[in-house]
C-alpha atoms as a PDB file:
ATOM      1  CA  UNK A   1       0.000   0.000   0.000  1.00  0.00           C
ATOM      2  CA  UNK A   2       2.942   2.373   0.146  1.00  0.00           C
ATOM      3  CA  UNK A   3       4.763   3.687  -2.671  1.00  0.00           C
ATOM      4  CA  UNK A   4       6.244   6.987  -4.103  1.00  0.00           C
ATOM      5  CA  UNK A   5       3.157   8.771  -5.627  1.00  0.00           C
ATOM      6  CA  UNK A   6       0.499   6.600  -3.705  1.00  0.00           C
ATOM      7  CA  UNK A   7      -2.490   8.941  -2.385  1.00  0.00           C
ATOM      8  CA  UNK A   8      -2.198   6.173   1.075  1.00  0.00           C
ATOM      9  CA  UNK A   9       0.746   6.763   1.541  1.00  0.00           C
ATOM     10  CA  UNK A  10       1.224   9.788   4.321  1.00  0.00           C
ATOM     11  CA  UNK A  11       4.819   9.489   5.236  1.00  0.00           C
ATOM     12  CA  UNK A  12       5.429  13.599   4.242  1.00  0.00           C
ATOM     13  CA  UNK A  13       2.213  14.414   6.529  1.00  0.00           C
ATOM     14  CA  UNK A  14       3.533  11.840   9.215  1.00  0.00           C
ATOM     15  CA  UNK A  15       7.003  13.651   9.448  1.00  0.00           C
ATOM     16  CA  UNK A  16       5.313  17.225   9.090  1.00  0.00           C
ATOM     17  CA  UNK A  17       2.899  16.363  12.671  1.00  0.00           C
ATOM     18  CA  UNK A  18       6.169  14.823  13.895  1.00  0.00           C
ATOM     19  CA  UNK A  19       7.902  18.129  13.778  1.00  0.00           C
ATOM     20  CA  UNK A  20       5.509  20.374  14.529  1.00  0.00           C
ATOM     21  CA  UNK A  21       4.404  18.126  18.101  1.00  0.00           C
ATOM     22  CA  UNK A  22       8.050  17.646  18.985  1.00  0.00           C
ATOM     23  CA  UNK A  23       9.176  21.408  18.295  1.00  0.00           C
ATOM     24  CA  UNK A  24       6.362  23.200  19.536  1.00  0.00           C
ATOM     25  CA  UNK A  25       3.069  21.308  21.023  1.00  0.00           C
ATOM     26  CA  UNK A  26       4.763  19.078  24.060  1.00  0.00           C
ATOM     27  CA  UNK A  27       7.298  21.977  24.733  1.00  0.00           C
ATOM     28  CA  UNK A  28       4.206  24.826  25.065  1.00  0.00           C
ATOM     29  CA  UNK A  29       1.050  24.789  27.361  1.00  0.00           C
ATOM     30  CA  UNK A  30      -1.632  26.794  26.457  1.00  0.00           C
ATOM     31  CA  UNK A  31      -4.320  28.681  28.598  1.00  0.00           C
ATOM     32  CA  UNK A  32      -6.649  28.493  25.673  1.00  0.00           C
ATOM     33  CA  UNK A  33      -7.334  26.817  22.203  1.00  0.00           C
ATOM     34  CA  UNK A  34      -7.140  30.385  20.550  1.00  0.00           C
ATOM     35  CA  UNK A  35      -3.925  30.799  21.629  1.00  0.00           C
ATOM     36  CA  UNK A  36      -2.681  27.100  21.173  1.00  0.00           C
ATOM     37  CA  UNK A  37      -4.119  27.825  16.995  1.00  0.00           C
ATOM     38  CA  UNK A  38      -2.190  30.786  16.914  1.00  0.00           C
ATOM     39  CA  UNK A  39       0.882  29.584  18.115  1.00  0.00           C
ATOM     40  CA  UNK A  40       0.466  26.781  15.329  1.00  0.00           C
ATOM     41  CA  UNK A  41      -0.391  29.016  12.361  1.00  0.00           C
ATOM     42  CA  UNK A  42       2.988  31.080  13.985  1.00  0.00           C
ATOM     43  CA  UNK A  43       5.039  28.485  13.424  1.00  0.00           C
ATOM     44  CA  UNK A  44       3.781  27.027  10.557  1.00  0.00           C
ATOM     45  CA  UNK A  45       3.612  30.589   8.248  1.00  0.00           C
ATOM     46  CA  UNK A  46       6.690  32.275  10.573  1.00  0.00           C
ATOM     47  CA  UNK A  47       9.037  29.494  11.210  1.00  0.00           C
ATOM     48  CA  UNK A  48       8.269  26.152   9.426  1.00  0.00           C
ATOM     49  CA  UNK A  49       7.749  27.257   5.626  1.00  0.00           C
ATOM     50  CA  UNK A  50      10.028  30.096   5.150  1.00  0.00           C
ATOM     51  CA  UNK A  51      13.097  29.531   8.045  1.00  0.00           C
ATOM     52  CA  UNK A  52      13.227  25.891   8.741  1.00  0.00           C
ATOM     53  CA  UNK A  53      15.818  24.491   7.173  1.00  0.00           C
ATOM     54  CA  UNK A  54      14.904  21.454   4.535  1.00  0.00           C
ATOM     55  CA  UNK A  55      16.898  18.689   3.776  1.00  0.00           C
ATOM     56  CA  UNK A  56      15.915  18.964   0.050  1.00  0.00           C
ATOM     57  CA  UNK A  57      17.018  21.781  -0.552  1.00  0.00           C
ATOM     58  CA  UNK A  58      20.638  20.999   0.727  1.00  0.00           C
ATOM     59  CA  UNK A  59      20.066  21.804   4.759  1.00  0.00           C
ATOM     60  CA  UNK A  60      19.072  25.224   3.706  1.00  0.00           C
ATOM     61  CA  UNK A  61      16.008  27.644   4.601  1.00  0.00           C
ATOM     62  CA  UNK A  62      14.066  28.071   1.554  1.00  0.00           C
ATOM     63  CA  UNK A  63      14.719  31.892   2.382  1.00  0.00           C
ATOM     64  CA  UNK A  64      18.788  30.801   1.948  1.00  0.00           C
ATOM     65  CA  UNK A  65      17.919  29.307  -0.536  1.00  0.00           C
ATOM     66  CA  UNK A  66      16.201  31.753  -2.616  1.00  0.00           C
ATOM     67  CA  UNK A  67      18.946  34.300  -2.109  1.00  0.00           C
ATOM     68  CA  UNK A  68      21.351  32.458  -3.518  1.00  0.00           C
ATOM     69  CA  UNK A  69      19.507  31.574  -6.702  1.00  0.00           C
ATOM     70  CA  UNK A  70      20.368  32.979 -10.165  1.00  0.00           C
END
């Protein structure tokens, strides 16, 4: 049932609730769920997409990255 291109297959989503639990959900409490949401759309639209750095593109930020493109 697994396999590059396979809609069942949800290793990338796995490894994407991996990080985001281990780097920012069991390390925060939250007084409420408004808070806890906006602490996850933080990370993911301030820290994740833009400044984490990603092994495919060479262990660099996709900011990094971008700057140093042609």
């Amino acid at each position: 049932m697994s396999g590059k291109g396979n809609c069942y297959d949800h290793s990338m989503v796995e490894t994407f609730l991996k990080s985001i639990k281990a780097e920012l959900i069991w390390r925060n409490r939250w007084d409420t769920r408004r808070q806890a949401e906006g602490a996850i759309f933080q990370y993911i639209n301030g820290f994740y997409n833009p400044r984490r750095r990603h092994s495919s593109l060479g262990g660099k930020s996709p900011l990094a990255f971008e700057r140093k493109a042609p």
